[in-house]
PDB file of N, CA and C in Angstrom:
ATOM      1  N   UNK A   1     202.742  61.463-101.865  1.00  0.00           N
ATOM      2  CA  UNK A   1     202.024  62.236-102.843  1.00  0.00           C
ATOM      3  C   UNK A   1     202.633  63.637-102.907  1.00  0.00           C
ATOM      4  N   UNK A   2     202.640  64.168-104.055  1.00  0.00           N
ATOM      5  CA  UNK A   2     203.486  65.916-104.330  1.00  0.00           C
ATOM      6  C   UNK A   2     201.845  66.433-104.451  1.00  0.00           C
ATOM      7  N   UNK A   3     202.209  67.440-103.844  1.00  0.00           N
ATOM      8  CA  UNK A   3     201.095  68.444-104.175  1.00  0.00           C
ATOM      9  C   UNK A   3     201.397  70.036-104.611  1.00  0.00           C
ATOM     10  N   UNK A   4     201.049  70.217-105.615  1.00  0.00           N
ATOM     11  CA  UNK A   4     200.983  72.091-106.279  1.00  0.00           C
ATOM     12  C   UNK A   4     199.909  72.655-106.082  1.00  0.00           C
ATOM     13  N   UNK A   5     200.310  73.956-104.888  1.00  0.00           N
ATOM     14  CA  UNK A   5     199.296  74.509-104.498  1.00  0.00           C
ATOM     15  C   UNK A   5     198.814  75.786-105.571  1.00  0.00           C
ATOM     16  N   UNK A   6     197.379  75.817-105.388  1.00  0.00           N
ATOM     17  CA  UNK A   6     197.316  77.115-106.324  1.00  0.00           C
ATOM     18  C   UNK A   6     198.074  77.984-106.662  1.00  0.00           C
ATOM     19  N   UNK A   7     198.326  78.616-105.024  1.00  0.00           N
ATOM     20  CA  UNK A   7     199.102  79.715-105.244  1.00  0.00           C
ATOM     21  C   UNK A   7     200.179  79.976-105.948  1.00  0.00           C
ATOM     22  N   UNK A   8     200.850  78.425-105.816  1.00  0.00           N
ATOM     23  CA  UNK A   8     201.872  78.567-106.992  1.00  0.00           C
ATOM     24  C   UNK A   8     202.058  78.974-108.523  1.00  0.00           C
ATOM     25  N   UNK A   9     200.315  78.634-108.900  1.00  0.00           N
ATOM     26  CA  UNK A   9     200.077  78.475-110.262  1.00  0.00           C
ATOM     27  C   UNK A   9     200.116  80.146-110.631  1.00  0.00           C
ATOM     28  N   UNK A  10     199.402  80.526-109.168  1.00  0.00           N
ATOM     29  CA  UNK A  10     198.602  82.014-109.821  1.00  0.00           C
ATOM     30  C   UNK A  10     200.011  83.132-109.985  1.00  0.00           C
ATOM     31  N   UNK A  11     201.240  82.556-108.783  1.00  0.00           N
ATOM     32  CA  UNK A  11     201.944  83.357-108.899  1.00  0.00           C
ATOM     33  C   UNK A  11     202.747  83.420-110.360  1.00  0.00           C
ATOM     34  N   UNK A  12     202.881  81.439-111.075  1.00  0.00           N
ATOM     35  CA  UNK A  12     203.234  81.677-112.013  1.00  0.00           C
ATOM     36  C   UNK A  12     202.724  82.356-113.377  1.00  0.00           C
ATOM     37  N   UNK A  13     201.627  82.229-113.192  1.00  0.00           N
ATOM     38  CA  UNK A  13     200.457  82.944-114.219  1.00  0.00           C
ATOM     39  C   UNK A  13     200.857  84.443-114.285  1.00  0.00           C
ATOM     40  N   UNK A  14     201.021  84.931-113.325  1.00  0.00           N
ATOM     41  CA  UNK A  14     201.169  86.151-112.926  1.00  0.00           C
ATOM     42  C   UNK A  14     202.751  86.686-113.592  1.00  0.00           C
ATOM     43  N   UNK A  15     203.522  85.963-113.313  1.00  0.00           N
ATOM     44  CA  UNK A  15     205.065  85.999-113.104  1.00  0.00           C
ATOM     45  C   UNK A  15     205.264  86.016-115.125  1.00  0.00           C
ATOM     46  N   UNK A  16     204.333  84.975-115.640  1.00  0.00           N
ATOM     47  CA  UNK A  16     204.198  84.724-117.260  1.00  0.00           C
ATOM     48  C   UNK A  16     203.605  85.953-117.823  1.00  0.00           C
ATOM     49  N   UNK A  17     202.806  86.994-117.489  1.00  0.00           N
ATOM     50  CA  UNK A  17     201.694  87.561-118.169  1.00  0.00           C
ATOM     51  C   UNK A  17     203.093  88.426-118.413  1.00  0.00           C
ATOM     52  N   UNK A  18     203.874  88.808-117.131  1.00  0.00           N
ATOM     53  CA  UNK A  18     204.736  90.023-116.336  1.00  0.00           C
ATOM     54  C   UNK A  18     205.918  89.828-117.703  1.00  0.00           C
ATOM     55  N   UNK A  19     206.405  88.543-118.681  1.00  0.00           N
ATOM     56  CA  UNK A  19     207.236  88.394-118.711  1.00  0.00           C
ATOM     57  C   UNK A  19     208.468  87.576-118.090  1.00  0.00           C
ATOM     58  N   UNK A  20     208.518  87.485-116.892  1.00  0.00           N
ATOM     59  CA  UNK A  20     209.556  87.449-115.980  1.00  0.00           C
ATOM     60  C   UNK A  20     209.842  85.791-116.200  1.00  0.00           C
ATOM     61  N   UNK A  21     209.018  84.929-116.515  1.00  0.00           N
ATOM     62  CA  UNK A  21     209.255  83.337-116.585  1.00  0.00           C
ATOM     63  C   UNK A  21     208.971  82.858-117.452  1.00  0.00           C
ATOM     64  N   UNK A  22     208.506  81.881-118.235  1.00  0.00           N
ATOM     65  CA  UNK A  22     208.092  80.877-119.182  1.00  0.00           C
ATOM     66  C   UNK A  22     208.067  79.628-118.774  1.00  0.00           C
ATOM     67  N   UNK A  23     206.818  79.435-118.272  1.00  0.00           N
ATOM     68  CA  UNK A  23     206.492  78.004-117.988  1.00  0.00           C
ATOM     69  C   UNK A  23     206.387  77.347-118.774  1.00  0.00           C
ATOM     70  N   UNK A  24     206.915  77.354-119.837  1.00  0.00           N
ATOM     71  CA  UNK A  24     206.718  76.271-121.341  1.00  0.00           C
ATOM     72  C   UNK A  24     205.247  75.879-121.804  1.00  0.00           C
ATOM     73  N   UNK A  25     203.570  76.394-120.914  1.00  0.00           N
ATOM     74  CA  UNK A  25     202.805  75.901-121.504  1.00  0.00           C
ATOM     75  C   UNK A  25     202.111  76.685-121.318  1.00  0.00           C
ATOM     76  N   UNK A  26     200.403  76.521-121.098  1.00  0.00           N
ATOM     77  CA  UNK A  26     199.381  77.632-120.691  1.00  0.00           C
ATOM     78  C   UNK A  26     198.576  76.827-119.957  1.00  0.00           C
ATOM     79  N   UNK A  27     199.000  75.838-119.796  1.00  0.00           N
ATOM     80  CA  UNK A  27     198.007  74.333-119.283  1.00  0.00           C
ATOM     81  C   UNK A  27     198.788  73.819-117.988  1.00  0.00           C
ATOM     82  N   UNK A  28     198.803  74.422-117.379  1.00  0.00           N
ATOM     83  CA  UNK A  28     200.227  74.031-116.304  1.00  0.00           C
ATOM     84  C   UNK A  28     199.312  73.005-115.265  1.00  0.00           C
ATOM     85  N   UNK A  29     197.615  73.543-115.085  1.00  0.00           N
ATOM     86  CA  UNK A  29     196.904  72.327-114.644  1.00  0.00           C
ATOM     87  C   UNK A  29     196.886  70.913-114.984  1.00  0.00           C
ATOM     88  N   UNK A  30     197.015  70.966-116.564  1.00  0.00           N
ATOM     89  CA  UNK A  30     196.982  69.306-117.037  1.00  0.00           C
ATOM     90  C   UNK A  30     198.057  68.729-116.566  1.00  0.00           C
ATOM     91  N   UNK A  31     199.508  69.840-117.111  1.00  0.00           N
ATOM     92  CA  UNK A  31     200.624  69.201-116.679  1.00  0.00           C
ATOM     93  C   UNK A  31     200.933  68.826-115.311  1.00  0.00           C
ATOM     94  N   UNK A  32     200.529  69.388-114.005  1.00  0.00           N
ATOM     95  CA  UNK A  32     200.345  68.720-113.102  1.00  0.00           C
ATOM     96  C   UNK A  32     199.483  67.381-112.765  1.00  0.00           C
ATOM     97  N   UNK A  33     198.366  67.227-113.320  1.00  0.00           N
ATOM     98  CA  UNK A  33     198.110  66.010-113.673  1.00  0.00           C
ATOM     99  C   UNK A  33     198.719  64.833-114.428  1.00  0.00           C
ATOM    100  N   UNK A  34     199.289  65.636-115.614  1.00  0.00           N
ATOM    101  CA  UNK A  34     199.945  64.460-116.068  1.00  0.00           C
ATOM    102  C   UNK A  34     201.309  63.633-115.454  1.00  0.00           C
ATOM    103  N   UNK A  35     201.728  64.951-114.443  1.00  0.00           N
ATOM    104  CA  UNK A  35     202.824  64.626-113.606  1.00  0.00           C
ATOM    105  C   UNK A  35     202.580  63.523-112.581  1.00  0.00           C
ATOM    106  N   UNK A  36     201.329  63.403-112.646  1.00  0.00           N
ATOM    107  CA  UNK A  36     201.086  62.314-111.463  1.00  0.00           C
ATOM    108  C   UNK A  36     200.705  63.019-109.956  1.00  0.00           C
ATOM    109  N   UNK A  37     200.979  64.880-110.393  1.00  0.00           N
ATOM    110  CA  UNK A  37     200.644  65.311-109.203  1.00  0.00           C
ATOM    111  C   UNK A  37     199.308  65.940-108.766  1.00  0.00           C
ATOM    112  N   UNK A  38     199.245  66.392-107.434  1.00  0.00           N
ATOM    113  CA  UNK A  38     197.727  66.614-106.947  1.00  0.00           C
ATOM    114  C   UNK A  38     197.569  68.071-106.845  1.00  0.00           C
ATOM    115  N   UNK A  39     196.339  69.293-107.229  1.00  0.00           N
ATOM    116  CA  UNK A  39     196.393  70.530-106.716  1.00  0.00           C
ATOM    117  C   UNK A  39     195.897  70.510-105.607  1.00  0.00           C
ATOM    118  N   UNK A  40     196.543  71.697-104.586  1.00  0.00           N
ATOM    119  CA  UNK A  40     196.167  71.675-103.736  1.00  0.00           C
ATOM    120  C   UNK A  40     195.858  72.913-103.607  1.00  0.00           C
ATOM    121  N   UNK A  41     194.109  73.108-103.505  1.00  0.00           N
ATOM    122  CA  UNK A  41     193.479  74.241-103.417  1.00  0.00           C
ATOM    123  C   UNK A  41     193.482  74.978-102.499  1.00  0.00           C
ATOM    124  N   UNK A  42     193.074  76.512-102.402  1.00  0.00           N
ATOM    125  CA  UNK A  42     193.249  76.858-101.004  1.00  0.00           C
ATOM    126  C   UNK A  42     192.047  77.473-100.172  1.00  0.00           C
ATOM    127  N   UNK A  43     191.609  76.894 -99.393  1.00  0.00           N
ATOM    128  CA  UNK A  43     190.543  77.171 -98.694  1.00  0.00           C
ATOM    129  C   UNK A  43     190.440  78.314 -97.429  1.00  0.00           C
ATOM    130  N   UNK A  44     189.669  78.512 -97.109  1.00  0.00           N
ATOM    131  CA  UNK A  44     189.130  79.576 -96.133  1.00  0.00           C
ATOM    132  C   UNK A  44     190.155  79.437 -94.889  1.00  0.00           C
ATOM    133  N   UNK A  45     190.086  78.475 -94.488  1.00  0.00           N
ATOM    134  CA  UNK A  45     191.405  78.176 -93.302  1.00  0.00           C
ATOM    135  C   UNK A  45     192.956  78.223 -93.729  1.00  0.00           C
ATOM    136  N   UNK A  46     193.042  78.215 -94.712  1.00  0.00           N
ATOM    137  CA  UNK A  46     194.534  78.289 -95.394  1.00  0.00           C
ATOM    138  C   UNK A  46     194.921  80.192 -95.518  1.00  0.00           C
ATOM    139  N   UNK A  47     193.805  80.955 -95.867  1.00  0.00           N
ATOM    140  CA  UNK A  47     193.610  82.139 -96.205  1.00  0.00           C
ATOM    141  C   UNK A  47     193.726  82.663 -94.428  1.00  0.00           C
ATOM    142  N   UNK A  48     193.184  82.318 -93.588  1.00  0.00           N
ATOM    143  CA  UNK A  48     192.761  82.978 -92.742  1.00  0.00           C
ATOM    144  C   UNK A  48     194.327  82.457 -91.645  1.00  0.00           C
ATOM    145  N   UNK A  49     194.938  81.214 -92.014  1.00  0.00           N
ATOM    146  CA  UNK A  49     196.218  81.312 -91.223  1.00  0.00           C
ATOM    147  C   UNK A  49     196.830  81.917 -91.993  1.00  0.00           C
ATOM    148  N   UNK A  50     197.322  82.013 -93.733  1.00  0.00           N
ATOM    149  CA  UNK A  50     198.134  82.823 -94.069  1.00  0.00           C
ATOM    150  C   UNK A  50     197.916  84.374 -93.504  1.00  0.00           C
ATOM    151  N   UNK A  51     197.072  84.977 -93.189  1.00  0.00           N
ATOM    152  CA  UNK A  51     196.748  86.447 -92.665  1.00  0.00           C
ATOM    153  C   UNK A  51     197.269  86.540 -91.423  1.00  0.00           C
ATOM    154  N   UNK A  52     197.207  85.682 -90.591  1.00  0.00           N
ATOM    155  CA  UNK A  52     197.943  85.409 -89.007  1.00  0.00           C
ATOM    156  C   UNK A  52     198.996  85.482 -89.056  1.00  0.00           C
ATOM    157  N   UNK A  53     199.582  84.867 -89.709  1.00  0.00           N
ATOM    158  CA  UNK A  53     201.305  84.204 -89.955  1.00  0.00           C
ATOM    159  C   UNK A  53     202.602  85.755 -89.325  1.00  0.00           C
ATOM    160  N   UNK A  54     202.835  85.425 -88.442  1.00  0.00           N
ATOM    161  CA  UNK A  54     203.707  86.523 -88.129  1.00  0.00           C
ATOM    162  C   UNK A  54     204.329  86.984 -89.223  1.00  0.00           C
ATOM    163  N   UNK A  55     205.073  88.480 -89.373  1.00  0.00           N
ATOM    164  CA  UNK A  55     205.290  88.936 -90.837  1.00  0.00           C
ATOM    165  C   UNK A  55     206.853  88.796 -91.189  1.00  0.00           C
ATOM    166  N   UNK A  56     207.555  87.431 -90.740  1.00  0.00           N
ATOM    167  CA  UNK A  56     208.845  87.003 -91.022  1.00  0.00           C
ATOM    168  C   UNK A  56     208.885  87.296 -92.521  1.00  0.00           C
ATOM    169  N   UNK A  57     207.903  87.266 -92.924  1.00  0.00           N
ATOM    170  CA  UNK A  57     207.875  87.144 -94.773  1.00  0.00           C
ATOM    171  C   UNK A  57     206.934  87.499 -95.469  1.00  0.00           C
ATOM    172  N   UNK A  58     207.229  88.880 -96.014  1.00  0.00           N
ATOM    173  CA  UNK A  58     206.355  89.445 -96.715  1.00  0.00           C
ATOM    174  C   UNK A  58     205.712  88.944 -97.965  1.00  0.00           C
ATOM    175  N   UNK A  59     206.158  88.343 -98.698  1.00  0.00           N
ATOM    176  CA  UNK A  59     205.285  87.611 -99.728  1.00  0.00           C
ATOM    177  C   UNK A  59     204.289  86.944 -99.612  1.00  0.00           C
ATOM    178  N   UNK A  60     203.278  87.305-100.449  1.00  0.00           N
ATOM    179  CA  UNK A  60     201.859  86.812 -99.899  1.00  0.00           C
ATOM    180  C   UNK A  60     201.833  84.932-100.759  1.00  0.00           C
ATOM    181  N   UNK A  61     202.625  85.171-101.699  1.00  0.00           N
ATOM    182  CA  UNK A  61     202.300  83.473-102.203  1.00  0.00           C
ATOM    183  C   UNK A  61     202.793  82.171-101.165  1.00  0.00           C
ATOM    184  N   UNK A  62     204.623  82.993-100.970  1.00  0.00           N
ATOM    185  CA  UNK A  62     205.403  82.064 -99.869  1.00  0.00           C
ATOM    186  C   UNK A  62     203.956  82.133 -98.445  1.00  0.00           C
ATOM    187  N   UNK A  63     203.799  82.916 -98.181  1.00  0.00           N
ATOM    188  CA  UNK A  63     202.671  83.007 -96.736  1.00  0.00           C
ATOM    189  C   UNK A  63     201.914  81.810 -96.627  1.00  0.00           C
ATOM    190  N   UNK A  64     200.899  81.879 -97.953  1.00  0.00           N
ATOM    191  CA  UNK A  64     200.008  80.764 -98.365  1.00  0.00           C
ATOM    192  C   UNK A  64     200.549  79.707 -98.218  1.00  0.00           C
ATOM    193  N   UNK A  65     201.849  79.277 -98.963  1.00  0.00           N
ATOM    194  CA  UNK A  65     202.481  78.273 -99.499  1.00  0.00           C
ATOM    195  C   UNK A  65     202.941  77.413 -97.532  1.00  0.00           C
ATOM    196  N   UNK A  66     203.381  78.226 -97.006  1.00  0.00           N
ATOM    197  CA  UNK A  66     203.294  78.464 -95.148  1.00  0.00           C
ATOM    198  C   UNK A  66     202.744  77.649 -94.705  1.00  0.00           C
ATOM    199  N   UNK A  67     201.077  78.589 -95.185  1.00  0.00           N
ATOM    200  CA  UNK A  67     200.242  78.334 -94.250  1.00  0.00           C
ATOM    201  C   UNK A  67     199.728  76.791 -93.897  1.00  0.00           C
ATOM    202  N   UNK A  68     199.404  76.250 -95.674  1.00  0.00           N
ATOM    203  CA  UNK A  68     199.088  75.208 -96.124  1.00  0.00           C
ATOM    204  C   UNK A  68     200.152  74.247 -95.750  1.00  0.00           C
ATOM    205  N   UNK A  69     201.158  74.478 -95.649  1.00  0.00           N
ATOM    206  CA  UNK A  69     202.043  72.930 -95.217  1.00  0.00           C
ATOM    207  C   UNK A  69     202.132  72.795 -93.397  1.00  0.00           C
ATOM    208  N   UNK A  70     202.091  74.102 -92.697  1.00  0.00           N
ATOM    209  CA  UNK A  70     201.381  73.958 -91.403  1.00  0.00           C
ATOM    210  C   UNK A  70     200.246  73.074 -91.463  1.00  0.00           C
ATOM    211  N   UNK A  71     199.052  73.474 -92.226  1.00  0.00           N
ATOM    212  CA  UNK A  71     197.725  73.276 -91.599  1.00  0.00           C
ATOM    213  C   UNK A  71     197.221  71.896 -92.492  1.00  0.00           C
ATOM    214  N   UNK A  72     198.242  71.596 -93.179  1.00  0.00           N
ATOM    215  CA  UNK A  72     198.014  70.413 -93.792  1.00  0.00           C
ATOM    216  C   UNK A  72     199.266  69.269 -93.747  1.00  0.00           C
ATOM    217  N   UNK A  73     200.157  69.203 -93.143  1.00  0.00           N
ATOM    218  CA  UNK A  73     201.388  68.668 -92.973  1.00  0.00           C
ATOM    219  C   UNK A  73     202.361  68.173 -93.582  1.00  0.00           C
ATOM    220  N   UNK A  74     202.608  69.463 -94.270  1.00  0.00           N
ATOM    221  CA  UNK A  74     203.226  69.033 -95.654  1.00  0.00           C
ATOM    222  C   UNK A  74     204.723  69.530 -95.738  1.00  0.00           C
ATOM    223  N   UNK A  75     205.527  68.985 -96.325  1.00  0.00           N
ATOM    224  CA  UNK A  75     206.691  69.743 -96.630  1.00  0.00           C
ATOM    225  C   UNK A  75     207.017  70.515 -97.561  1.00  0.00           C
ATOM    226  N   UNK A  76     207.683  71.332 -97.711  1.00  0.00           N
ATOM    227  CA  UNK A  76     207.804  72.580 -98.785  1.00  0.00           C
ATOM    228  C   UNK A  76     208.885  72.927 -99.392  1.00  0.00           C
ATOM    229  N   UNK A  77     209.057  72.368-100.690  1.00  0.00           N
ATOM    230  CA  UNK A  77     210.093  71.967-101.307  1.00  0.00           C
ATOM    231  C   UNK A  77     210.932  73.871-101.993  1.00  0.00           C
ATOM    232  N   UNK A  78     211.685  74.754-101.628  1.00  0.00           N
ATOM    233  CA  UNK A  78     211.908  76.082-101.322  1.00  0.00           C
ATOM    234  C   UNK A  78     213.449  75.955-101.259  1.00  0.00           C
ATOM    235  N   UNK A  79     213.659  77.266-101.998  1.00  0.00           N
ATOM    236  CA  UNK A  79     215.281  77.572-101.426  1.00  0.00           C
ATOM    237  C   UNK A  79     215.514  78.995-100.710  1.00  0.00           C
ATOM    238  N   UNK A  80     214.516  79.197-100.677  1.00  0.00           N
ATOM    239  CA  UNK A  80     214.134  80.427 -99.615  1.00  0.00           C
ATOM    240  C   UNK A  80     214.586  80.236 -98.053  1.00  0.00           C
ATOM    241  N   UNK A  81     214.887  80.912 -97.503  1.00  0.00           N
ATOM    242  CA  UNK A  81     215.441  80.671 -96.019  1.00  0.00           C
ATOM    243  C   UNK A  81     214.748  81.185 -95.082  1.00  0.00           C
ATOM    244  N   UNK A  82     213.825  82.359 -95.582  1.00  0.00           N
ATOM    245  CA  UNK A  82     212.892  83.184 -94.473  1.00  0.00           C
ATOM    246  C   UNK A  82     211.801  81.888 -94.604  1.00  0.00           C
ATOM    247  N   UNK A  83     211.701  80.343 -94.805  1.00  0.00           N
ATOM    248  CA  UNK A  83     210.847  79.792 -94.122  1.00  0.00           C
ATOM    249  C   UNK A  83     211.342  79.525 -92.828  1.00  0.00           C
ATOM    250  N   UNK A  84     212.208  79.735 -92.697  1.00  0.00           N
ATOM    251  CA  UNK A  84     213.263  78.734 -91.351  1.00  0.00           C
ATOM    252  C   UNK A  84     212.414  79.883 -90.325  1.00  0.00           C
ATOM    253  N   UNK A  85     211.766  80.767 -90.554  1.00  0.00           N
ATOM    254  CA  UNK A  85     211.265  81.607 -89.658  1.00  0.00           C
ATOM    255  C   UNK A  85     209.885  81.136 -89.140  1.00  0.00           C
ATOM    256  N   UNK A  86     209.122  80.150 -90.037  1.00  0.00           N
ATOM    257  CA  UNK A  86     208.036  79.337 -89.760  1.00  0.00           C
ATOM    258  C   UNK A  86     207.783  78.025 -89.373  1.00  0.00           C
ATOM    259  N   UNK A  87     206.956  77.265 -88.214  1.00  0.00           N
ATOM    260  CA  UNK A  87     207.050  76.365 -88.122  1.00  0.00           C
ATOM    261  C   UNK A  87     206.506  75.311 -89.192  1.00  0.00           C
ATOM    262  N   UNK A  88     207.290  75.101 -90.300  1.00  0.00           N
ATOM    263  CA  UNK A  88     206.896  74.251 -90.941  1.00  0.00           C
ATOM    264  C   UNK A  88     207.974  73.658 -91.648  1.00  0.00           C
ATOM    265  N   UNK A  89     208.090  72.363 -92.496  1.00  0.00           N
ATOM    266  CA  UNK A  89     208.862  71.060 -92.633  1.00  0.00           C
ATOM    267  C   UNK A  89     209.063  71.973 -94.283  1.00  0.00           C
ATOM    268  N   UNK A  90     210.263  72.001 -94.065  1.00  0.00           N
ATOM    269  CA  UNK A  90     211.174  72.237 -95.262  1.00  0.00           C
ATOM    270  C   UNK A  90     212.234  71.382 -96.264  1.00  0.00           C
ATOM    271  N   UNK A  91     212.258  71.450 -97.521  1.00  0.00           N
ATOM    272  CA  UNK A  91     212.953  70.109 -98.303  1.00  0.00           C
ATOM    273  C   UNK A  91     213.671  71.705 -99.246  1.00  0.00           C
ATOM    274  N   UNK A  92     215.347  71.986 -98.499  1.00  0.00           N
ATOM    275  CA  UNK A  92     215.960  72.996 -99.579  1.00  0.00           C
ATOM    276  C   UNK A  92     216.510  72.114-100.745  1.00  0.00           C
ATOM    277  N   UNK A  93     215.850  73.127-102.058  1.00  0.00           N
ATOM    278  CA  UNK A  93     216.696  72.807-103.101  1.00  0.00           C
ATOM    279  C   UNK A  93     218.287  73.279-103.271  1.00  0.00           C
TER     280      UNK A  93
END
């Protein structure tokens, strides 16, 4: 199963308002559904390890994005390298 975590959405929401991207829609929820994929929300324990997370990496979305594939066992599909600083299962693009 793929899962898109909020944070991803909000950063893209964010990243769209800014200019900086074009996600081609405004519905990026359906389209994850229609993708066949699952959101993955973020709860109180996801929030409260992203705040722990030693500060290898200042970005608060990557943190989240962290925390949640720790505390949920997920892999994290990234071409970022400051994950290699966290214990968690990485898939580089």
């Amino acid at each position: 199963m793929v899962y898109v975590s909020a944070a991803s959405i909000w950063e893209i929401a964010i990243k769209a308002r800014l200019g900086k991207v074009d996600p081609g829609t405004k519905h990026l929820d359906r389209e994850i559904a229609l993708s066949g994929f699952s959101e993955l929300r973020i709860s109180a324990q996801h929030a409260l390890t992203a705040g722990n997370l030693p500060l290898h990496h200042d970005d608060p979305f990557d943190r989240m994005l962290i925390a949640q594939g720790q505390l949920e066992g997920l892999t994290i599909v990234t071409h970022d390298k400051a994950f290699t600083a966290y214990k968690v299962s990485v898939l580089w693009t």
